[in-house]
Every structure is written in structure tokens, then in C-alpha cells.
PDB file of N, CA and C in Angstrom:
ATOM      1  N   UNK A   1     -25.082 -35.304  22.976  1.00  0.00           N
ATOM      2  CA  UNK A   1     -23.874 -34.798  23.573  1.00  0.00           C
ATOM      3  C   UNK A   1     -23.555 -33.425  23.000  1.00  0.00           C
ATOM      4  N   UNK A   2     -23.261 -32.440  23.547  1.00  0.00           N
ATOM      5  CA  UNK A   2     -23.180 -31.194  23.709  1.00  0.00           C
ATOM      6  C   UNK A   2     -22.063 -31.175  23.226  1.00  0.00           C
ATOM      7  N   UNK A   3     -20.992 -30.463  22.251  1.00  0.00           N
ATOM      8  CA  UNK A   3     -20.286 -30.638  21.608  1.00  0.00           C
ATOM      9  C   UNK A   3     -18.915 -29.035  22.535  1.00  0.00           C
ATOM     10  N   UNK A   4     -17.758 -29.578  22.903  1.00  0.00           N
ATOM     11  CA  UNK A   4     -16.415 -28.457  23.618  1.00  0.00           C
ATOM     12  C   UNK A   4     -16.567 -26.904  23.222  1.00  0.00           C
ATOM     13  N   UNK A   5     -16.993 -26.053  23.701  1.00  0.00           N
ATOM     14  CA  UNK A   5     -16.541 -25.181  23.031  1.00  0.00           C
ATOM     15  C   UNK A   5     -15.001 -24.898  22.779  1.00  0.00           C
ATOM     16  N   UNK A   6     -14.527 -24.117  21.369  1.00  0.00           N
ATOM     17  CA  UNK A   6     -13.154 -23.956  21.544  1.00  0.00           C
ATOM     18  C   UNK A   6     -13.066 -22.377  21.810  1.00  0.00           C
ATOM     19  N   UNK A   7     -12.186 -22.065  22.681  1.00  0.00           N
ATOM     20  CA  UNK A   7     -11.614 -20.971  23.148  1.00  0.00           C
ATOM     21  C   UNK A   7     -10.659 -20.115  22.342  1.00  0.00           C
ATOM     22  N   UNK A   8     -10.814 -19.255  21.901  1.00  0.00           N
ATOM     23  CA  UNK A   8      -9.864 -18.167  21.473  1.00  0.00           C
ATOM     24  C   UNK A   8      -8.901 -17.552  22.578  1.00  0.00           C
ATOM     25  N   UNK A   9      -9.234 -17.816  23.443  1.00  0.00           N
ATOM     26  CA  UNK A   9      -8.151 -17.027  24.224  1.00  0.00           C
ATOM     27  C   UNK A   9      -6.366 -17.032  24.202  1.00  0.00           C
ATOM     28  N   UNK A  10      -6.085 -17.767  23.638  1.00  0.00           N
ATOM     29  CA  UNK A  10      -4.666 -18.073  23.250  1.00  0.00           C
ATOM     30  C   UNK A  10      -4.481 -17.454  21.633  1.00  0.00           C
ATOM     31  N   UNK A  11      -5.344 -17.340  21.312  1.00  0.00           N
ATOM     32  CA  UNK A  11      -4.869 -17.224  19.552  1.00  0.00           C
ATOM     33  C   UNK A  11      -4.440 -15.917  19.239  1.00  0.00           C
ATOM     34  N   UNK A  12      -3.508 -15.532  18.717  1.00  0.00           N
ATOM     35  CA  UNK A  12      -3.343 -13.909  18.740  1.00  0.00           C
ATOM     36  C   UNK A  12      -3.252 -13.751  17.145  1.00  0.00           C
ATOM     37  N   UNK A  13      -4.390 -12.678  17.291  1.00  0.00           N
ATOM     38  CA  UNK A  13      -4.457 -11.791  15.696  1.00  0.00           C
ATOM     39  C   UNK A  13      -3.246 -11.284  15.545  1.00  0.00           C
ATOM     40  N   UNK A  14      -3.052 -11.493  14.184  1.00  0.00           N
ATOM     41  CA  UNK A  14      -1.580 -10.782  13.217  1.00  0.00           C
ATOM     42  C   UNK A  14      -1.983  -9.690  12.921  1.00  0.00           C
ATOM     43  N   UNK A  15      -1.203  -8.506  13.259  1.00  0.00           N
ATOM     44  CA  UNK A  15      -1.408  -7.286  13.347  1.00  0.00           C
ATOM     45  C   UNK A  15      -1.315  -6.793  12.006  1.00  0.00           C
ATOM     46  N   UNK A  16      -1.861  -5.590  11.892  1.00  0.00           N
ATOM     47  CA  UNK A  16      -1.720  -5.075  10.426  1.00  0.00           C
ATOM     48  C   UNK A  16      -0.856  -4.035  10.068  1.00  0.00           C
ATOM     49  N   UNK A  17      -0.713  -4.197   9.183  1.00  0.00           N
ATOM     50  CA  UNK A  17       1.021  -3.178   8.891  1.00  0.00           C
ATOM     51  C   UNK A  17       0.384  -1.414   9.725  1.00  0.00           C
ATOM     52  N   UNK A  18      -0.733  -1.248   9.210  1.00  0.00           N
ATOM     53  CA  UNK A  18      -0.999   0.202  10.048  1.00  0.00           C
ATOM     54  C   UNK A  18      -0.559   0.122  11.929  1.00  0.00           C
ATOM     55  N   UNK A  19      -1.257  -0.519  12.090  1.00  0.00           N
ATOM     56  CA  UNK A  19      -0.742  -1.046  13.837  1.00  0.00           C
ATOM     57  C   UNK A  19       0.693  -1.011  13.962  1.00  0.00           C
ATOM     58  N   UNK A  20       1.531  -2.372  13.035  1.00  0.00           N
ATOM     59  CA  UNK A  20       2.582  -2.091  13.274  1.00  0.00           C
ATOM     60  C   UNK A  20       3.380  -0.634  13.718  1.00  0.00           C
ATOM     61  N   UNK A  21       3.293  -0.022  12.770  1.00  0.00           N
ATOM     62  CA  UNK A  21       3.827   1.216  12.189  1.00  0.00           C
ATOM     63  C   UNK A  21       3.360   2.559  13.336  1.00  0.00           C
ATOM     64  N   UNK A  22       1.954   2.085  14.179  1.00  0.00           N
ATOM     65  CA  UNK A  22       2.081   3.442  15.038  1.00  0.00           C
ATOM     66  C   UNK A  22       2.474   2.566  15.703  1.00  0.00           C
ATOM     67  N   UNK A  23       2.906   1.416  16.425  1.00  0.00           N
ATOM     68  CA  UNK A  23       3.232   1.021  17.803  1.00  0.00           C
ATOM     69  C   UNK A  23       4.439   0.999  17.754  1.00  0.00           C
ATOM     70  N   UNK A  24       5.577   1.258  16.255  1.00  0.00           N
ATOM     71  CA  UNK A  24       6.774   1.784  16.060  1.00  0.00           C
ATOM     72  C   UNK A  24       7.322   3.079  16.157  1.00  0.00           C
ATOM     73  N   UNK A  25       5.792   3.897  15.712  1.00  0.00           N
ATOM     74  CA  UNK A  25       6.716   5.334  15.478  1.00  0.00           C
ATOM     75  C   UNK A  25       5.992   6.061  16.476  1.00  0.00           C
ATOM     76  N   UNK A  26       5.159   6.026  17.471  1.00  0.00           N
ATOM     77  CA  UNK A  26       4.526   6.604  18.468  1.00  0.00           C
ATOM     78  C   UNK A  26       5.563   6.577  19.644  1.00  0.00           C
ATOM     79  N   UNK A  27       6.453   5.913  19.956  1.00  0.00           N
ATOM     80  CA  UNK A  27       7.126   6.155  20.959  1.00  0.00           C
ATOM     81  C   UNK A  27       8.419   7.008  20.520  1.00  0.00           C
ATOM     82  N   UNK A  28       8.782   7.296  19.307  1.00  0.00           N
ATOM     83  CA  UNK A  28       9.975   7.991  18.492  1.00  0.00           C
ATOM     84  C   UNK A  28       9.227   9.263  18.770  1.00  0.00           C
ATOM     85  N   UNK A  29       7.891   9.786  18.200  1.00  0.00           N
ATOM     86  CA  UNK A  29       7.736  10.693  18.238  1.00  0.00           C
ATOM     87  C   UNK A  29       7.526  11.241  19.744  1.00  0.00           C
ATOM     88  N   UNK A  30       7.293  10.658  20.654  1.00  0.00           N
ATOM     89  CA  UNK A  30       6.776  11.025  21.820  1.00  0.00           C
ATOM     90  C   UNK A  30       7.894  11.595  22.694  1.00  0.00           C
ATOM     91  N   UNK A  31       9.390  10.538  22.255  1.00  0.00           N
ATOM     92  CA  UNK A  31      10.494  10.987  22.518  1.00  0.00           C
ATOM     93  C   UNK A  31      11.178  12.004  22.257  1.00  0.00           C
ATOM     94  N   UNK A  32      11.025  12.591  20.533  1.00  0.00           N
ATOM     95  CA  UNK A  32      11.399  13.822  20.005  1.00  0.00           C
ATOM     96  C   UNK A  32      10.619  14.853  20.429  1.00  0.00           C
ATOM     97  N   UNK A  33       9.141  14.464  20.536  1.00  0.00           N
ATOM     98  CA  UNK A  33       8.139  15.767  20.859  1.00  0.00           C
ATOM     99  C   UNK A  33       7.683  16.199  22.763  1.00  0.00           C
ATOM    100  N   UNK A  34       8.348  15.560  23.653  1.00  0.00           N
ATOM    101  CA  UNK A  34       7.603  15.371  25.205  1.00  0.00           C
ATOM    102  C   UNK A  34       6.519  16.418  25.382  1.00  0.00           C
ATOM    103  N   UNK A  35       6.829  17.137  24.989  1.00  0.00           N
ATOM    104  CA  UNK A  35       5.547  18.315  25.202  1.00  0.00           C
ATOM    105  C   UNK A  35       3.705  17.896  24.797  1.00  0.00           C
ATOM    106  N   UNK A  36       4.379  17.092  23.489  1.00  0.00           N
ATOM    107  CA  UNK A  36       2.847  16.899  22.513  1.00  0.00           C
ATOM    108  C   UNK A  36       2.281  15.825  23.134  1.00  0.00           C
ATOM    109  N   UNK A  37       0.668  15.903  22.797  1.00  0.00           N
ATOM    110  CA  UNK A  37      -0.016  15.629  23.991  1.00  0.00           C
ATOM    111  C   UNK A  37      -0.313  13.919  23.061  1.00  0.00           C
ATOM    112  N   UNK A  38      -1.154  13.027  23.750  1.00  0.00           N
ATOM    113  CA  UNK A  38      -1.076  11.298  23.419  1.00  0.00           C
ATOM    114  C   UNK A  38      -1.823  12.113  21.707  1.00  0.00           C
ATOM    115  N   UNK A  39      -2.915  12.660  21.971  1.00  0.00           N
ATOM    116  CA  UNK A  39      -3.972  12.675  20.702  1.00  0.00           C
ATOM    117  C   UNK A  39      -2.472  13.350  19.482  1.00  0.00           C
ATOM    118  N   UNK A  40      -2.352  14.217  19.847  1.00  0.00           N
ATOM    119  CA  UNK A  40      -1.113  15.167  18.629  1.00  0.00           C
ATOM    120  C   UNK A  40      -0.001  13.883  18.160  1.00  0.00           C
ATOM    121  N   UNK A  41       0.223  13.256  18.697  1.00  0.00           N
ATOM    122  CA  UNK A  41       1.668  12.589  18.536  1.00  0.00           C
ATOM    123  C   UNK A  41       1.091  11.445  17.621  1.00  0.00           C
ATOM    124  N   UNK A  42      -0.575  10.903  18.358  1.00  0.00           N
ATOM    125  CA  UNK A  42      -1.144   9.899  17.517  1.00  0.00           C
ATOM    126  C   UNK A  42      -1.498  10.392  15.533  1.00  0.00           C
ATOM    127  N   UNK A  43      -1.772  12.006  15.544  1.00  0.00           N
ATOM    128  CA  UNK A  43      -1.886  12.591  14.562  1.00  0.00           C
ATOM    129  C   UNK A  43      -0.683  12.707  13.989  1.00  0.00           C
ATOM    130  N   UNK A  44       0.186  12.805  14.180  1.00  0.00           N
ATOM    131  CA  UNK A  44       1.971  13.230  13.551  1.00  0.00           C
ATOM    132  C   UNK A  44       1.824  11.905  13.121  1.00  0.00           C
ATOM    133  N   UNK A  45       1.970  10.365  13.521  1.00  0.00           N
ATOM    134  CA  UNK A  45       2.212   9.571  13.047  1.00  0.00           C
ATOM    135  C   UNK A  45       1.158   8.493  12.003  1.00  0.00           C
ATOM    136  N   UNK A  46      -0.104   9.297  11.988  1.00  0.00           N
ATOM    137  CA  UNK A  46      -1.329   8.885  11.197  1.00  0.00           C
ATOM    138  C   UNK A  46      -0.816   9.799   9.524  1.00  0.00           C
ATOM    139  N   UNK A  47      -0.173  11.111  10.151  1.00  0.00           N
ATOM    140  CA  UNK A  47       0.384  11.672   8.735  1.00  0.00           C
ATOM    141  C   UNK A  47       1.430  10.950   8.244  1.00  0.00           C
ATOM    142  N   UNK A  48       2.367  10.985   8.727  1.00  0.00           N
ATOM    143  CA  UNK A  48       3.657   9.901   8.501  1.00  0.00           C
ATOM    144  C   UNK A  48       3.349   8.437   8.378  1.00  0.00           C
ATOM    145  N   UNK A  49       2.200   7.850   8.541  1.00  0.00           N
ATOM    146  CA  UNK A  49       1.670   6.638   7.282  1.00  0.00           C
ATOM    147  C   UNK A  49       1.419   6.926   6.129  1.00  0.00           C
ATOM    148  N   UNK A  50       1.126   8.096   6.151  1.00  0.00           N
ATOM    149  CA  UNK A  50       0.112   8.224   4.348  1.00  0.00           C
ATOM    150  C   UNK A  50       1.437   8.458   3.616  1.00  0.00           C
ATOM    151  N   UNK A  51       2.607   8.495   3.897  1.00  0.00           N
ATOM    152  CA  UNK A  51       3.780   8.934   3.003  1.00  0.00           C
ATOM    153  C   UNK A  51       4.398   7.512   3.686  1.00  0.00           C
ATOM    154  N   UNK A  52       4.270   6.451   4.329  1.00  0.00           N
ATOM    155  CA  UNK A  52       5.158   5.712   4.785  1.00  0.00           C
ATOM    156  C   UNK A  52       5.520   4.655   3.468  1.00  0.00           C
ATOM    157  N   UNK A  53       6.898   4.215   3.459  1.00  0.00           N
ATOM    158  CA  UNK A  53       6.714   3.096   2.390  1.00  0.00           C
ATOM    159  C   UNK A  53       6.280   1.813   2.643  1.00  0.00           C
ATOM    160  N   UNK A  54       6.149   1.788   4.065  1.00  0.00           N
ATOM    161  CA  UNK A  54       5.272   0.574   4.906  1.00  0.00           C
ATOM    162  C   UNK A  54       3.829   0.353   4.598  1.00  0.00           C
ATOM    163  N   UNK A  55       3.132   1.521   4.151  1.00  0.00           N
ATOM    164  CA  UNK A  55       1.954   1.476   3.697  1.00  0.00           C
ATOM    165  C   UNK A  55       1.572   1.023   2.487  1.00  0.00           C
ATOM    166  N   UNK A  56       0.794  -0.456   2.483  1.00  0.00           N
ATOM    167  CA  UNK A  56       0.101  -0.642   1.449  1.00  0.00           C
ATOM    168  C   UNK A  56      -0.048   0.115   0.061  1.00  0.00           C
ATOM    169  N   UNK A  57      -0.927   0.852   0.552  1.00  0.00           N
ATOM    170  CA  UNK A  57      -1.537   1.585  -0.570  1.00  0.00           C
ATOM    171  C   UNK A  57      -0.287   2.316  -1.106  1.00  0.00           C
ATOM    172  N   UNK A  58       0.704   2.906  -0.898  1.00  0.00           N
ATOM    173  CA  UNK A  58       1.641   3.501  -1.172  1.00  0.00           C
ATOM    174  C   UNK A  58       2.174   2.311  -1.932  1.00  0.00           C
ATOM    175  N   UNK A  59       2.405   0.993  -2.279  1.00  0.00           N
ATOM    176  CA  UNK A  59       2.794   0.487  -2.846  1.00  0.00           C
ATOM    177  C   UNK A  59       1.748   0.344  -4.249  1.00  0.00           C
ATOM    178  N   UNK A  60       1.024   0.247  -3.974  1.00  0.00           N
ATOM    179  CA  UNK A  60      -0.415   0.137  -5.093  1.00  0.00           C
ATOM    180  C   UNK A  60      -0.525   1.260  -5.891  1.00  0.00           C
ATOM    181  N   UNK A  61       0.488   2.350  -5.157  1.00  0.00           N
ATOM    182  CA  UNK A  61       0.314   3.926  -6.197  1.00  0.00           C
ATOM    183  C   UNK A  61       1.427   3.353  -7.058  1.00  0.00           C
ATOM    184  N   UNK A  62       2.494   2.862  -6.693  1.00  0.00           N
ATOM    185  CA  UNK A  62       3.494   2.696  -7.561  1.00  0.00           C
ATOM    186  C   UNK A  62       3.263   1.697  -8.886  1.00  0.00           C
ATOM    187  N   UNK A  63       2.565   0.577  -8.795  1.00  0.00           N
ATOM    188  CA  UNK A  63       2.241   0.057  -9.294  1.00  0.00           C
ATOM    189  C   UNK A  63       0.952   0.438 -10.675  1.00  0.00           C
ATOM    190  N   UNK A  64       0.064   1.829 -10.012  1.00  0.00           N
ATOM    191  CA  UNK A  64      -0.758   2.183 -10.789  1.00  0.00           C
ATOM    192  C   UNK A  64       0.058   3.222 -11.788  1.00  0.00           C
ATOM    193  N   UNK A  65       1.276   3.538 -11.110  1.00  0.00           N
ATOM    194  CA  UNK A  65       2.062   4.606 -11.946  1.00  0.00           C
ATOM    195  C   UNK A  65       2.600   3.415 -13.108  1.00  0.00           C
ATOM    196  N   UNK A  66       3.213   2.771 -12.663  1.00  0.00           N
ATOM    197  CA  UNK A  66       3.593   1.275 -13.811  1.00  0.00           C
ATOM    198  C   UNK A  66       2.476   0.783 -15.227  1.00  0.00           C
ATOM    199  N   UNK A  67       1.432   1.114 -14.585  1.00  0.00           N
ATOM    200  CA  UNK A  67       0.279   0.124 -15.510  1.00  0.00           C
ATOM    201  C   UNK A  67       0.040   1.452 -16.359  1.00  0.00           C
ATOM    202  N   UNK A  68       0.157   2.232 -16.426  1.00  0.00           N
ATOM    203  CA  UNK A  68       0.159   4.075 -17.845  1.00  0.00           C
ATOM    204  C   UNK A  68       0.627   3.165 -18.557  1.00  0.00           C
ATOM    205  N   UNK A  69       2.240   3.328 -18.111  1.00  0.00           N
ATOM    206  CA  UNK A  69       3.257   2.852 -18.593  1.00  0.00           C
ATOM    207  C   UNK A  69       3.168   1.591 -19.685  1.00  0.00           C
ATOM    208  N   UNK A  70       2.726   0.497 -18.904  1.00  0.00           N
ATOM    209  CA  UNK A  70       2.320  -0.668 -19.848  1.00  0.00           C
ATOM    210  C   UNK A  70       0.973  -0.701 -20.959  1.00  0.00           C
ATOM    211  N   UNK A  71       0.334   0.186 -20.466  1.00  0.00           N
ATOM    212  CA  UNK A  71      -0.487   0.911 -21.330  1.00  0.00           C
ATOM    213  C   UNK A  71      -0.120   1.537 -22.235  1.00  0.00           C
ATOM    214  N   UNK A  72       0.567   2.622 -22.046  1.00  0.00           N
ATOM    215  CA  UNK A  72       1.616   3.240 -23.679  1.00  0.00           C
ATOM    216  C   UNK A  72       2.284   2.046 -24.507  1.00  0.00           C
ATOM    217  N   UNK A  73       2.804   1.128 -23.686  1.00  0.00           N
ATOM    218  CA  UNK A  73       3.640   0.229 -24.454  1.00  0.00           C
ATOM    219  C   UNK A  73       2.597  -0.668 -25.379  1.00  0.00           C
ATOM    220  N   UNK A  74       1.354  -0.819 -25.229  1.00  0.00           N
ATOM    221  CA  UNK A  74       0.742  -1.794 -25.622  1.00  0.00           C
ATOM    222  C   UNK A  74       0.348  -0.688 -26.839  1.00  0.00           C
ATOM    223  N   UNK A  75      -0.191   0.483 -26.609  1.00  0.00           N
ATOM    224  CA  UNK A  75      -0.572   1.319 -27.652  1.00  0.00           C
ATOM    225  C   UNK A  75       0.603   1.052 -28.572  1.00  0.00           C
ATOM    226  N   UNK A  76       1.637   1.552 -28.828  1.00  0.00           N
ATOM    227  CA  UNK A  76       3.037   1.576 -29.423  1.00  0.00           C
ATOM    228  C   UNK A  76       2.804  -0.168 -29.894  1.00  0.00           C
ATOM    229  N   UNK A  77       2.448  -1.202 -29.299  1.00  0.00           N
ATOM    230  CA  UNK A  77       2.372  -2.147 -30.198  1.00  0.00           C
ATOM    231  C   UNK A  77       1.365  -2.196 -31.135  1.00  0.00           C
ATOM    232  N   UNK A  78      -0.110  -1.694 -30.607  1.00  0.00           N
ATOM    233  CA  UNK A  78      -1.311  -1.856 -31.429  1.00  0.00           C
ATOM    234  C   UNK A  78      -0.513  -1.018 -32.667  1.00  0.00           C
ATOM    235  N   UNK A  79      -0.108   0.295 -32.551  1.00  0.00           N
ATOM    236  CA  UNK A  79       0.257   1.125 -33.680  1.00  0.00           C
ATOM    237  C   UNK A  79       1.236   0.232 -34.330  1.00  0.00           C
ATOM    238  N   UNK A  80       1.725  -0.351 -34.334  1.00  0.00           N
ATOM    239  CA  UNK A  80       2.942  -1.260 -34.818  1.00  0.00           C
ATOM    240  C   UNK A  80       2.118  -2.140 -35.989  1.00  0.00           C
ATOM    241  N   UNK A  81       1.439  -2.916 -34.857  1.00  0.00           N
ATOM    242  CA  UNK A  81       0.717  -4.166 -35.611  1.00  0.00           C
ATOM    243  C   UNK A  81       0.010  -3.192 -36.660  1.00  0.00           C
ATOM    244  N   UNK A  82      -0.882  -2.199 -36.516  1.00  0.00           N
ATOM    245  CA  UNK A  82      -1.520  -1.040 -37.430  1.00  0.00           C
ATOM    246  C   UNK A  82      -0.894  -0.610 -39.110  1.00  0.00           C
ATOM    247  N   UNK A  83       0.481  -0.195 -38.367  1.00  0.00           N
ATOM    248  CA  UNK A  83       1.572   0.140 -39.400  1.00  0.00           C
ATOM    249  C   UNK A  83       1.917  -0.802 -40.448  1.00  0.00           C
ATOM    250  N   UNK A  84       1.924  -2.351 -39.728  1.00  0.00           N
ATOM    251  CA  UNK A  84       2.278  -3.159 -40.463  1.00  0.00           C
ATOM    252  C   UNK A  84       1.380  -3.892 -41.306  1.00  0.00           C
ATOM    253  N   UNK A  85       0.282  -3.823 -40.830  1.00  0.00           N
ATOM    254  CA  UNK A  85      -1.091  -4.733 -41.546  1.00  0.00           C
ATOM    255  C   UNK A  85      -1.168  -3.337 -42.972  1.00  0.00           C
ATOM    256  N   UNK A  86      -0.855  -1.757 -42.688  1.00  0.00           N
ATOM    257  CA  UNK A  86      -1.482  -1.260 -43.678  1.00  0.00           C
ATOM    258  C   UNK A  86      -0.172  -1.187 -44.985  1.00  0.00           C
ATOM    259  N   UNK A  87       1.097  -2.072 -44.470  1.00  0.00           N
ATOM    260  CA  UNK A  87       1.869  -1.859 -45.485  1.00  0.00           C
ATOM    261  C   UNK A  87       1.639  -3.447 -46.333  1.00  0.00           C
ATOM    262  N   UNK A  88       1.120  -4.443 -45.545  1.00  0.00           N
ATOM    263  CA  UNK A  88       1.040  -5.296 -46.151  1.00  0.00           C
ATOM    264  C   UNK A  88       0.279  -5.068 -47.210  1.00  0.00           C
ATOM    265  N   UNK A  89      -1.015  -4.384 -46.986  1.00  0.00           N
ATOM    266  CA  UNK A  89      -2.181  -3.929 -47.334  1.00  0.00           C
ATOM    267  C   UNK A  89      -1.217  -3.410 -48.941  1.00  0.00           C
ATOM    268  N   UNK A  90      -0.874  -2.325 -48.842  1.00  0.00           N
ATOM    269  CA  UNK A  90      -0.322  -1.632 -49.663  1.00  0.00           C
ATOM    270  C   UNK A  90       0.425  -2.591 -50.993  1.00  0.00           C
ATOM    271  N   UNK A  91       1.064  -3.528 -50.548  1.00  0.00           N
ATOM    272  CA  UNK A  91       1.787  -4.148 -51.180  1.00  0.00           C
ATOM    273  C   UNK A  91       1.249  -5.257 -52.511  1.00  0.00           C
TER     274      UNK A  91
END
């Protein structure tokens, strides 16, 4: 027995925040700009992702700016623990 195929035709892919974001801001710009042509307006809003706070990666910069940060702090402890092992030392 030959086993149903199952059909995808009903299932709808979850869009990805990039999609979202031009099928939001492509009609804003198209409205502010009427002149600019489908390709230009698609470019205005491919720039206005790379600065969007909707964008991923724009969140992942923030986060890499964070991890310096926790990095200095851990130095500032190693030097700590450092400071303190050489006074024990001393003593």
C-alpha cells in the first residue's frame, strides 16, 4: 500500500523579521517618495534595515558592545583575586 501524500498547500511559512519590515516600510516610502521607481524605494528601505531596531543583527551589536564590558569586569576581578593572593603571599 502506497502510503497519502501530505500536501503543503495550506501551511504558511512564518515570515522573517527582514520580510516583515519591507512589506511595512515599502508602502510608507512609496507614499512619501511617488516619483521613486519599485527598484529605488526597495533600496531606501534595504538601507533603513541595516539601522532598523527590528533587525536582528542590530540587536547582537548591542549585546557584543555588553560582552567588552563583562570582559573588563572579569579582568578587574582576576586583578582583585591577583592583588589579594599577593598580599596573602606577603603576610
Amino acid at each position: 500500500m502506497a502510503k497519502d501524500k501530505v500536501t503543503k498547500k495550506n501551511q504558511v511559512k512564518k515570515m522573517s523579521p527582514y520580510n516583515k519590515f519591507i512589506k511595512e516600510e515599502l508602502p510608507k516610502i512609496k507614499s512619501e517618495n511617488p516619483g521613486l521607481s519599485h527598484k529605488e524605494a526597495f533600496k531606501k528601505a534595504a538601507q533603513q534595515w541595516a539601522t532598523s531596531p527590528e533587525n536582528p543583527k542590530n540587536n547582537e551589536g548591542k549585546k557584543a558592545e555588553e560582552e567588552p564590558k563583562k570582559a573588563d569586569d572579569s579582568k578587574k576581578d582576576a586583578e582583585k583575586t591577583d592583588a589579594e593572593s599577593k598580599e596573602e603571599a606577603a603576610k
